[in-house]
N, C-alpha and C. Protein backbone atom coordinates (compact mmCIF):
# COMPACT_ATOMS: atom_id res chain seq x y z
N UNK A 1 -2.98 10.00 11.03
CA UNK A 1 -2.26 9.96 9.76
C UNK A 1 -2.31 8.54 9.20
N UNK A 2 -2.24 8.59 7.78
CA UNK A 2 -2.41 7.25 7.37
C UNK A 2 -1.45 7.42 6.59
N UNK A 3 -0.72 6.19 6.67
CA UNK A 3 1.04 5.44 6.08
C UNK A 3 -0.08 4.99 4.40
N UNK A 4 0.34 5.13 3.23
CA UNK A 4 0.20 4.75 1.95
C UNK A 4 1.14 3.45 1.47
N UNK A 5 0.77 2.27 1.59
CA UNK A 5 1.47 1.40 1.49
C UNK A 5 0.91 0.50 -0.08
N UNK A 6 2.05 0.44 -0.69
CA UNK A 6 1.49 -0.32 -2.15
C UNK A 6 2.66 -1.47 -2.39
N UNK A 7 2.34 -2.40 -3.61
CA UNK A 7 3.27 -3.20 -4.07
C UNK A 7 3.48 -2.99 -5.76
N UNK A 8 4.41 -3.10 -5.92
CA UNK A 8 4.99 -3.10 -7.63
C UNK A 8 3.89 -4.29 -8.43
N UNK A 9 3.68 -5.15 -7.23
CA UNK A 9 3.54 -7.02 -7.82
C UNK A 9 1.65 -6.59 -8.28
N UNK A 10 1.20 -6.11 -7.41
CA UNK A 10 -0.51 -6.17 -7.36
C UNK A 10 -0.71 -4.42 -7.04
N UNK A 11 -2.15 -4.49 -7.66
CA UNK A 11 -2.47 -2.90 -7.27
C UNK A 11 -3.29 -3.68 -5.84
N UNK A 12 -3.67 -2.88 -4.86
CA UNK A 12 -4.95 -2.69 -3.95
C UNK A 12 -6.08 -2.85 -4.02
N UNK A 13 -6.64 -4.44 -3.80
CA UNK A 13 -7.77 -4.67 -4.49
C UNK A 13 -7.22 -5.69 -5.42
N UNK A 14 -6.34 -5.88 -6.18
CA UNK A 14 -6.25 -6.28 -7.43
C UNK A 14 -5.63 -7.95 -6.78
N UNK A 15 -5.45 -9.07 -7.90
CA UNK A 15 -5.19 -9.93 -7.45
C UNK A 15 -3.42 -10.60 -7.79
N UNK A 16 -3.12 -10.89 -6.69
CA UNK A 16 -1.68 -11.26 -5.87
C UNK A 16 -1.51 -12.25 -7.17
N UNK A 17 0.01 -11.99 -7.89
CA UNK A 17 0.47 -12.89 -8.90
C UNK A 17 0.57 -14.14 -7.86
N UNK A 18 0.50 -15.44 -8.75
CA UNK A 18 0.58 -16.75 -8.42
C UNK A 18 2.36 -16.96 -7.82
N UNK A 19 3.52 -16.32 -7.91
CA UNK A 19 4.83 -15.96 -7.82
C UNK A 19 4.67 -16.11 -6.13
N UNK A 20 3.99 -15.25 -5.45
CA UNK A 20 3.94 -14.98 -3.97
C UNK A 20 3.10 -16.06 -3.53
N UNK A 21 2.91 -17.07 -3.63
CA UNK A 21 1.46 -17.73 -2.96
C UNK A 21 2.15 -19.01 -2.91
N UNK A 22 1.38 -19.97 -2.63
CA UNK A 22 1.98 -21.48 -2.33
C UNK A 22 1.85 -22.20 -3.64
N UNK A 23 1.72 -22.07 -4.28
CA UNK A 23 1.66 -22.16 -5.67
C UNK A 23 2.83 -21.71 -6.74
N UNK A 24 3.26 -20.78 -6.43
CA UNK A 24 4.43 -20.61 -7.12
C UNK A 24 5.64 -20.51 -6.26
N UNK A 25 6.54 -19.46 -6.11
CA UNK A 25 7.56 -19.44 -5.41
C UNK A 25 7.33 -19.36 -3.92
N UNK A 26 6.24 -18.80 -3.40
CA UNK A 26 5.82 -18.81 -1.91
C UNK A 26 6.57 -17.84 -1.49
N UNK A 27 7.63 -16.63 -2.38
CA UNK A 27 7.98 -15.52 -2.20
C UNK A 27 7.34 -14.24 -1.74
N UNK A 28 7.92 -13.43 -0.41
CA UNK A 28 7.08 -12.45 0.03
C UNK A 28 7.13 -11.07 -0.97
N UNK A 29 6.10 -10.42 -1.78
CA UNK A 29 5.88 -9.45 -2.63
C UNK A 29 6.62 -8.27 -1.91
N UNK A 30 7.15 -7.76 -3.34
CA UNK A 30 7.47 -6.41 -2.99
C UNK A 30 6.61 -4.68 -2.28
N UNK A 31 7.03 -4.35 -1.38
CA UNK A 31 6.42 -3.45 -0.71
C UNK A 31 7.20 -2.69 -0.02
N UNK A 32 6.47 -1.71 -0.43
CA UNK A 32 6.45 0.40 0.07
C UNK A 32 5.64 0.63 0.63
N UNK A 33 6.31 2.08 1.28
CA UNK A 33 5.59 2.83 2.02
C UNK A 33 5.59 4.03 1.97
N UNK A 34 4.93 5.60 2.10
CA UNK A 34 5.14 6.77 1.61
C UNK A 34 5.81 7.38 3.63
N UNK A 35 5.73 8.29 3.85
CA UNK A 35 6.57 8.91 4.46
C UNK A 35 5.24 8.51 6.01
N UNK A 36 6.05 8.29 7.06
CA UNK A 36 5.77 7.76 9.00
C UNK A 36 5.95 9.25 9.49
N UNK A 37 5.26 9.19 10.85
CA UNK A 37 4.86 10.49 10.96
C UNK A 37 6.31 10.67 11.90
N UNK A 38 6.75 12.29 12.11
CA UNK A 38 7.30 12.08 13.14
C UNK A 38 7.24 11.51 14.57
N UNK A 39 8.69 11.64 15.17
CA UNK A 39 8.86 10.15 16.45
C UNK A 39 8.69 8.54 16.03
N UNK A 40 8.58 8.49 14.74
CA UNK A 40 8.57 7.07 14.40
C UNK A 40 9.55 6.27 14.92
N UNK A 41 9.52 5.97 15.75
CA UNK A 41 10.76 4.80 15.95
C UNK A 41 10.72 3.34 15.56
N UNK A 42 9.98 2.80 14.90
CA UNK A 42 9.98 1.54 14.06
C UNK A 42 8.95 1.34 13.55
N UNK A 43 9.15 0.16 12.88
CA UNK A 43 7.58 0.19 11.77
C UNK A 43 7.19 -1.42 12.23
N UNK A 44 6.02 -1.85 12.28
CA UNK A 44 5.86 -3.38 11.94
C UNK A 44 4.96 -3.27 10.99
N UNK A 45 4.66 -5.16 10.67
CA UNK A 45 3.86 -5.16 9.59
C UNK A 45 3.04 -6.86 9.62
N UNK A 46 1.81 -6.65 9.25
CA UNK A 46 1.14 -8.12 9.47
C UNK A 46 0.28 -8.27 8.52
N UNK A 47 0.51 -9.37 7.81
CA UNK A 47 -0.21 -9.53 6.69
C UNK A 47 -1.48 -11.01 7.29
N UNK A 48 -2.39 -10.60 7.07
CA UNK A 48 -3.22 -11.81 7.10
C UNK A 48 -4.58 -11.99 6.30
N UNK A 49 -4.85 -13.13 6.56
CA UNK A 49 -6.28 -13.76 5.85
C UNK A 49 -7.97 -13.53 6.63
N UNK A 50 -8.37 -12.40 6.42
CA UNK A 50 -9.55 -13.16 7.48
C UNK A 50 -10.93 -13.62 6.75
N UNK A 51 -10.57 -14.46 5.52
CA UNK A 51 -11.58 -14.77 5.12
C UNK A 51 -11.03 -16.49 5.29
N UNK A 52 -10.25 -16.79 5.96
CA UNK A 52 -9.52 -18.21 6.22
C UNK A 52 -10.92 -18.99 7.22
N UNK A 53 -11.06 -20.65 7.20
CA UNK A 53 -12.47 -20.75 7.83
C UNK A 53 -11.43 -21.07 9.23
N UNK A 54 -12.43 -20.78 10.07
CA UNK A 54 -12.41 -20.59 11.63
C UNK A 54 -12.34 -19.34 11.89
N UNK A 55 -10.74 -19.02 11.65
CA UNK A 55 -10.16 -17.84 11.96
C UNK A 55 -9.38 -17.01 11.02
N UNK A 56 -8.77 -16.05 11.11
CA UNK A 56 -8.13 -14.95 10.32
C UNK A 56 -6.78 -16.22 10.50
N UNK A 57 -6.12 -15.98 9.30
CA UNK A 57 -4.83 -16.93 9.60
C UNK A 57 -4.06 -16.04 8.76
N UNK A 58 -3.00 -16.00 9.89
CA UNK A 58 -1.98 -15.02 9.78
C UNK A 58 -0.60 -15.25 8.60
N UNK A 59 -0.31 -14.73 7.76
CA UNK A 59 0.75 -14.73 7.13
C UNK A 59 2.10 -14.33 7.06
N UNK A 60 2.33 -13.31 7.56
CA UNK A 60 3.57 -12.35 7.81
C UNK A 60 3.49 -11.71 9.43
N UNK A 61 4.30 -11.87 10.16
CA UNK A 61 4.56 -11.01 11.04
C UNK A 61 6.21 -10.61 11.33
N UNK A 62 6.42 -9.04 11.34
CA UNK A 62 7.80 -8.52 10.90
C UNK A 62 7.22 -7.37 11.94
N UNK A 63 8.51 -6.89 12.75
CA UNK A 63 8.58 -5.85 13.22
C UNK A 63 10.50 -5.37 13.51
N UNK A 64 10.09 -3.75 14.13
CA UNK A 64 11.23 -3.31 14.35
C UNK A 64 12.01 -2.83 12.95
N UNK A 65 11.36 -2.95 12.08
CA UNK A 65 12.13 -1.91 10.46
C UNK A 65 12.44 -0.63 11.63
N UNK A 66 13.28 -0.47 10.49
CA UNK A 66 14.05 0.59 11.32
C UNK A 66 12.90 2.02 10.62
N UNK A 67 12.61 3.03 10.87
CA UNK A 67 12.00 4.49 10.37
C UNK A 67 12.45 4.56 9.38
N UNK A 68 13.94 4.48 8.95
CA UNK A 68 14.30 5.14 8.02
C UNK A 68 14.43 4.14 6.38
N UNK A 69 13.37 3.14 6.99
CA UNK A 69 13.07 1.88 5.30
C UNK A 69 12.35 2.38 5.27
N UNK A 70 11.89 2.52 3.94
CA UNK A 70 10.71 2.46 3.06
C UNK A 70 10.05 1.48 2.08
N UNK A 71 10.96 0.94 2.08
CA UNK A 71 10.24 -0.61 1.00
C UNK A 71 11.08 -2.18 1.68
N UNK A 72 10.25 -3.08 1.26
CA UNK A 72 10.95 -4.18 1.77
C UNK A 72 10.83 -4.91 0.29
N UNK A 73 11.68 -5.52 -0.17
CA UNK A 73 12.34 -6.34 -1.59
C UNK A 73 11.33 -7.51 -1.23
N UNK A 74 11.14 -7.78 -2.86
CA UNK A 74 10.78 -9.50 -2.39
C UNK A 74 11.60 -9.98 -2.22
N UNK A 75 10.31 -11.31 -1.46
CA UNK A 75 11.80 -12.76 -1.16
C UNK A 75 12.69 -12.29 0.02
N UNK A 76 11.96 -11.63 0.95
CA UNK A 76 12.56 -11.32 2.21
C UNK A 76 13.08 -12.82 2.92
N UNK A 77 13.91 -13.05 2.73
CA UNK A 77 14.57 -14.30 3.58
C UNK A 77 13.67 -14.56 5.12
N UNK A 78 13.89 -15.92 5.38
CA UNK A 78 13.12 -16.42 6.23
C UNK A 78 13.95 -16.85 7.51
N UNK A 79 14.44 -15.64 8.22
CA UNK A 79 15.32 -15.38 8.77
C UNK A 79 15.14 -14.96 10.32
N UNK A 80 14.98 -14.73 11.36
CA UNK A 80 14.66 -14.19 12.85
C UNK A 80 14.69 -13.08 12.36
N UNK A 81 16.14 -12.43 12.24
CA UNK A 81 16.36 -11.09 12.39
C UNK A 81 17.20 -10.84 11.21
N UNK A 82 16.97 -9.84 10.03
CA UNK A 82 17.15 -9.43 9.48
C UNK A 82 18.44 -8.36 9.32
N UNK A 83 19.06 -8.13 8.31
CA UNK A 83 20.28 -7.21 8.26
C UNK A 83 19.77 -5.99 8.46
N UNK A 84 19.40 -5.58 8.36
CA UNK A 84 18.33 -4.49 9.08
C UNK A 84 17.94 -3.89 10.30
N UNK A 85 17.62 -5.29 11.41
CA UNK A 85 17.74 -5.18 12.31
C UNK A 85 16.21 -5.85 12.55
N UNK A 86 15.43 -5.75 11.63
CA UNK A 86 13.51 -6.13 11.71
C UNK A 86 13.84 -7.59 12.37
N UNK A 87 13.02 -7.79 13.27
CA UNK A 87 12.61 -9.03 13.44
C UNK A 87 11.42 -9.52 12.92
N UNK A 88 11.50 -11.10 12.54
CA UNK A 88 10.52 -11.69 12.00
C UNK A 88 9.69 -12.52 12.97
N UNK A 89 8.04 -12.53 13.00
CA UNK A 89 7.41 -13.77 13.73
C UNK A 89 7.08 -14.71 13.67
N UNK A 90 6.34 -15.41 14.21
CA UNK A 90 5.83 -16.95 13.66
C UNK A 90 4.62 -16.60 12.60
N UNK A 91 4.79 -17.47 11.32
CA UNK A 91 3.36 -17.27 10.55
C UNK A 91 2.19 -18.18 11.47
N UNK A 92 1.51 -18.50 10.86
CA UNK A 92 -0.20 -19.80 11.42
C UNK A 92 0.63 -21.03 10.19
N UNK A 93 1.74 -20.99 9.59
CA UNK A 93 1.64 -22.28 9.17
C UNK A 93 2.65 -22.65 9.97
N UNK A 94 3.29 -22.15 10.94
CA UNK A 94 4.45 -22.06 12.52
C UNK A 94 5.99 -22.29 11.95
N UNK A 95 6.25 -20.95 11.04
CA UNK A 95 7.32 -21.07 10.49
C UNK A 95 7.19 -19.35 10.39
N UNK A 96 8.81 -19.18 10.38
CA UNK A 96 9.13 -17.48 10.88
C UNK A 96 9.36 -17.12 9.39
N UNK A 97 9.18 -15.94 9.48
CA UNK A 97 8.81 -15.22 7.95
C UNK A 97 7.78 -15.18 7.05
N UNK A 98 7.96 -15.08 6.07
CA UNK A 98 6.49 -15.18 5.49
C UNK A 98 5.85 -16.50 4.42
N UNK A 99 4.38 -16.64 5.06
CA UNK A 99 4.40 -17.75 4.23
C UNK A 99 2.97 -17.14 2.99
N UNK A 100 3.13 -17.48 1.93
CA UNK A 100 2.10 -17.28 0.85
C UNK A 100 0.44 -17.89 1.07
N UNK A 101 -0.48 -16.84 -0.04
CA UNK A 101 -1.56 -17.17 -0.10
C UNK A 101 -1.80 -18.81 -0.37
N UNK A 102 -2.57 -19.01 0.11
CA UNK A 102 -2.91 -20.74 -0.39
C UNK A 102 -4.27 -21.77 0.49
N UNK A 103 -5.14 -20.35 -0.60
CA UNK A 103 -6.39 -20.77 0.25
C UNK A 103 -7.19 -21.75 -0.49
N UNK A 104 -8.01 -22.76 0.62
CA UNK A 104 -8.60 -23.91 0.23
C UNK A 104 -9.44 -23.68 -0.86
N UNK A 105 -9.99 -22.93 -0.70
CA UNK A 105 -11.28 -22.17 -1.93
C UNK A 105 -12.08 -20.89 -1.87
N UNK A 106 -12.11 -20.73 -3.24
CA UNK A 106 -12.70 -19.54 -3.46
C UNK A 106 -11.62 -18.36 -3.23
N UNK A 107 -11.81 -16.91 -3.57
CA UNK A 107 -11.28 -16.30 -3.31
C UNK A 107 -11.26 -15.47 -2.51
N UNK A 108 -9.94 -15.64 -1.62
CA UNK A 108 -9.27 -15.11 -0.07
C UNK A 108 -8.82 -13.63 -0.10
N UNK A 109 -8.97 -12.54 1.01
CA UNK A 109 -8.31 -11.12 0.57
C UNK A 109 -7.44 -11.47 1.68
N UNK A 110 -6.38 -10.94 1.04
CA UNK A 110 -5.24 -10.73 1.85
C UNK A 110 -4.66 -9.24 2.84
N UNK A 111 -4.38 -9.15 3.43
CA UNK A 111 -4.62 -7.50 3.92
C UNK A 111 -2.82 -7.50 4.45
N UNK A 112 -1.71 -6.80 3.83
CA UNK A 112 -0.82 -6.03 4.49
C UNK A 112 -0.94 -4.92 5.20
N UNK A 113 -0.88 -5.12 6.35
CA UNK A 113 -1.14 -3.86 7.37
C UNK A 113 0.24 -3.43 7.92
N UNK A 114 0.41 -2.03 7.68
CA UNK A 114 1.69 -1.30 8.41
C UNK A 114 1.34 -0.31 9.33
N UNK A 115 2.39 -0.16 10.36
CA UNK A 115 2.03 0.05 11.65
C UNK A 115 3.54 1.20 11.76
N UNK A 116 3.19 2.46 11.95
CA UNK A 116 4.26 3.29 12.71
C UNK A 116 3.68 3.12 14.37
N UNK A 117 5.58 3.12 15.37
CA UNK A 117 5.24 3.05 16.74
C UNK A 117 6.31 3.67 17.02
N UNK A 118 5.70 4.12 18.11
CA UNK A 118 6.45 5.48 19.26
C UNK A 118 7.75 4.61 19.53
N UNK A 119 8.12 3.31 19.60
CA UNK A 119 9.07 2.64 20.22
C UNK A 119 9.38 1.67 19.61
N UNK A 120 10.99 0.77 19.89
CA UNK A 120 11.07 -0.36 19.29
C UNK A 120 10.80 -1.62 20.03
N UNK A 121 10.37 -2.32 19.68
CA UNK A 121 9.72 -3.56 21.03
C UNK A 121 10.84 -4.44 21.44
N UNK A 122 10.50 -4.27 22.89
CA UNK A 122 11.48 -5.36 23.69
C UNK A 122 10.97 -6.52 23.23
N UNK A 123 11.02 -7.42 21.83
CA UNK A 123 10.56 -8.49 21.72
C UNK A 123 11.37 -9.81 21.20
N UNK A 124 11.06 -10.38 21.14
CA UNK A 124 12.10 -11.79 20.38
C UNK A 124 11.40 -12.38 19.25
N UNK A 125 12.23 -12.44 18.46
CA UNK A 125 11.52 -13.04 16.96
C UNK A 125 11.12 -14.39 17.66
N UNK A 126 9.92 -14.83 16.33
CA UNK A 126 9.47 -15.37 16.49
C UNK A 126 8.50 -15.78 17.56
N UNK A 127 7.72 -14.52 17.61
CA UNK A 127 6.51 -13.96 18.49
C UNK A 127 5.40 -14.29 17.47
N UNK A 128 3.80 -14.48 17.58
CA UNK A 128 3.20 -14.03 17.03
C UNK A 128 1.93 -13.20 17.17
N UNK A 129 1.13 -13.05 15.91
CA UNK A 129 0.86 -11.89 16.06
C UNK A 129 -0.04 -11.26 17.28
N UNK A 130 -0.74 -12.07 18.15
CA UNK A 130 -1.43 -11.57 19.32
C UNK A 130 -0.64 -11.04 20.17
N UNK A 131 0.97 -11.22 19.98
CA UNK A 131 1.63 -10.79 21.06
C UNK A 131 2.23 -9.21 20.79
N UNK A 132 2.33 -9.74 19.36
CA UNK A 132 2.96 -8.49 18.59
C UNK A 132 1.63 -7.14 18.87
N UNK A 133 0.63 -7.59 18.66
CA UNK A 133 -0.97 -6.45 18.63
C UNK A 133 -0.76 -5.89 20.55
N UNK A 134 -0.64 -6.78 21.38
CA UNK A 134 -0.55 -6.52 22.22
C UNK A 134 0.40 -5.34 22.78
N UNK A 135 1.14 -5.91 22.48
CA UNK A 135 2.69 -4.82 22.66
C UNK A 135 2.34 -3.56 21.85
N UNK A 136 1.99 -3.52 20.31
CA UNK A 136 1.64 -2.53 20.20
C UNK A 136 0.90 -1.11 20.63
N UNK A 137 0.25 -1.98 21.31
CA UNK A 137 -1.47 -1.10 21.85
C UNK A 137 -0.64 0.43 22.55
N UNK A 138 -0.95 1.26 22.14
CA UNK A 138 -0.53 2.41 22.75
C UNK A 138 0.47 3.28 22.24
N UNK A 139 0.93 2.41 21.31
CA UNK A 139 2.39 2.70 20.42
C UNK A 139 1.92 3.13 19.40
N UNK A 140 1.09 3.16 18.60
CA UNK A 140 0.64 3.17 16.94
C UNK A 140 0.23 4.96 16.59
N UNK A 141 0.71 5.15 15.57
CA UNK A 141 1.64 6.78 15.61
C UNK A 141 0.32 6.84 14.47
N UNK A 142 0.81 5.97 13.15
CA UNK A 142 -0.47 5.96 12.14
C UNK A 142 -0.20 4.41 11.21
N UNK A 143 -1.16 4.09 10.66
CA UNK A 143 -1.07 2.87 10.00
C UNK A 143 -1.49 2.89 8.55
N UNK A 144 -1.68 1.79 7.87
CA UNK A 144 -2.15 1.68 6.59
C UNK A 144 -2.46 0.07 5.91
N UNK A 145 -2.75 0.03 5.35
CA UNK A 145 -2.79 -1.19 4.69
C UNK A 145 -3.40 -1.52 3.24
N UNK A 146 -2.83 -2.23 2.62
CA UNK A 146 -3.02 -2.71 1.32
C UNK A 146 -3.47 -4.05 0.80
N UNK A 147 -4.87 -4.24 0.41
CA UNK A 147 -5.07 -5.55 0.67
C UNK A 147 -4.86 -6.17 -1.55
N UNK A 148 -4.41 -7.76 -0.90
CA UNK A 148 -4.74 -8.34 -2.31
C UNK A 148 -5.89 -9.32 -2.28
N UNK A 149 -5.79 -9.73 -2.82
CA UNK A 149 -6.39 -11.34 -3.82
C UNK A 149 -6.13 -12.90 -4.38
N UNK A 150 -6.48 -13.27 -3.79
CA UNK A 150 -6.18 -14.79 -4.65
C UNK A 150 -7.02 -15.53 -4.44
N UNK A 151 -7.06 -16.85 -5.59
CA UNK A 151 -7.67 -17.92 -5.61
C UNK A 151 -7.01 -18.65 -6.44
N UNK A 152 -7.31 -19.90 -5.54
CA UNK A 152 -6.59 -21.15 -6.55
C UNK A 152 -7.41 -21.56 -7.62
């Protein structure tokens, strides 16, 4: 099954207002999701770069939404753990929550990936994401993802 995940801010494909990026507010975009399959017991979510040079450099890592969210607001506070209950991870710029597009050159795709899992992770914010993929492995019910755009 595949999770349908979009934003109000950008279509899929289309390119990420300057608002979310390091350039403007460095605010995390608004995002949905259409209906997790049953047994969902939490959702995570990892946004990253892999057109970044060396390596994919990671932007968002959030887990533990509870099943029963469906959208996360912008400007998700930069917080461990959320009123919610989600925990947040370390980004690649080594700061918890999310940090914006703000690539050296040319234009970068950005990929939000959401993740339904059988379970909620014994984990501690401010994990990142190799640990988070790890833990996952075996858990993943169905996923999705929505990629953007930018350039400076």
């Amino acid at each position: 099954m595949e999770i349908e995940i979009k934003s109000s801010a950008f279509e899929n494909e289309g390119m990420i207002p300057r608002k979310y990026t390091c350039d403007g507010e460095n605010i995390s975009p608004p995002l949905s999701w259409g209906s997790v399959p049953e047994g969902t017991k939490s959702l995570a979510l990892i946004c990253d770069d892999p057109d970044a040079p060396f390596r994919t450099f990671v932007h968002w890592v959030i887990f533990n939404i509870p099943p029963n969210i469906h959208e996360l607001p912008e400007g998700i506070p930069s917080e461990k753990i959320l009123e919610n209950g989600a925990k947040q991870g370390k980004n690649d710029f080594g700061d918890i929550g999310y940090g914006g597009p703000c690539p050296p050159f040319g234009i970068h795709r950005y990929y939000f990936k959401i993740y339904a899992l059988d379970t909620v992770l014994d984990l501690e914010p401010g994990i990142k994401k190799k640990q988070l993929l790890k833990a996952m492995k075996g858990h993943i019910l169905a996923e999705g993802q929505l990629m953007g755009k930018y350039k400076r």
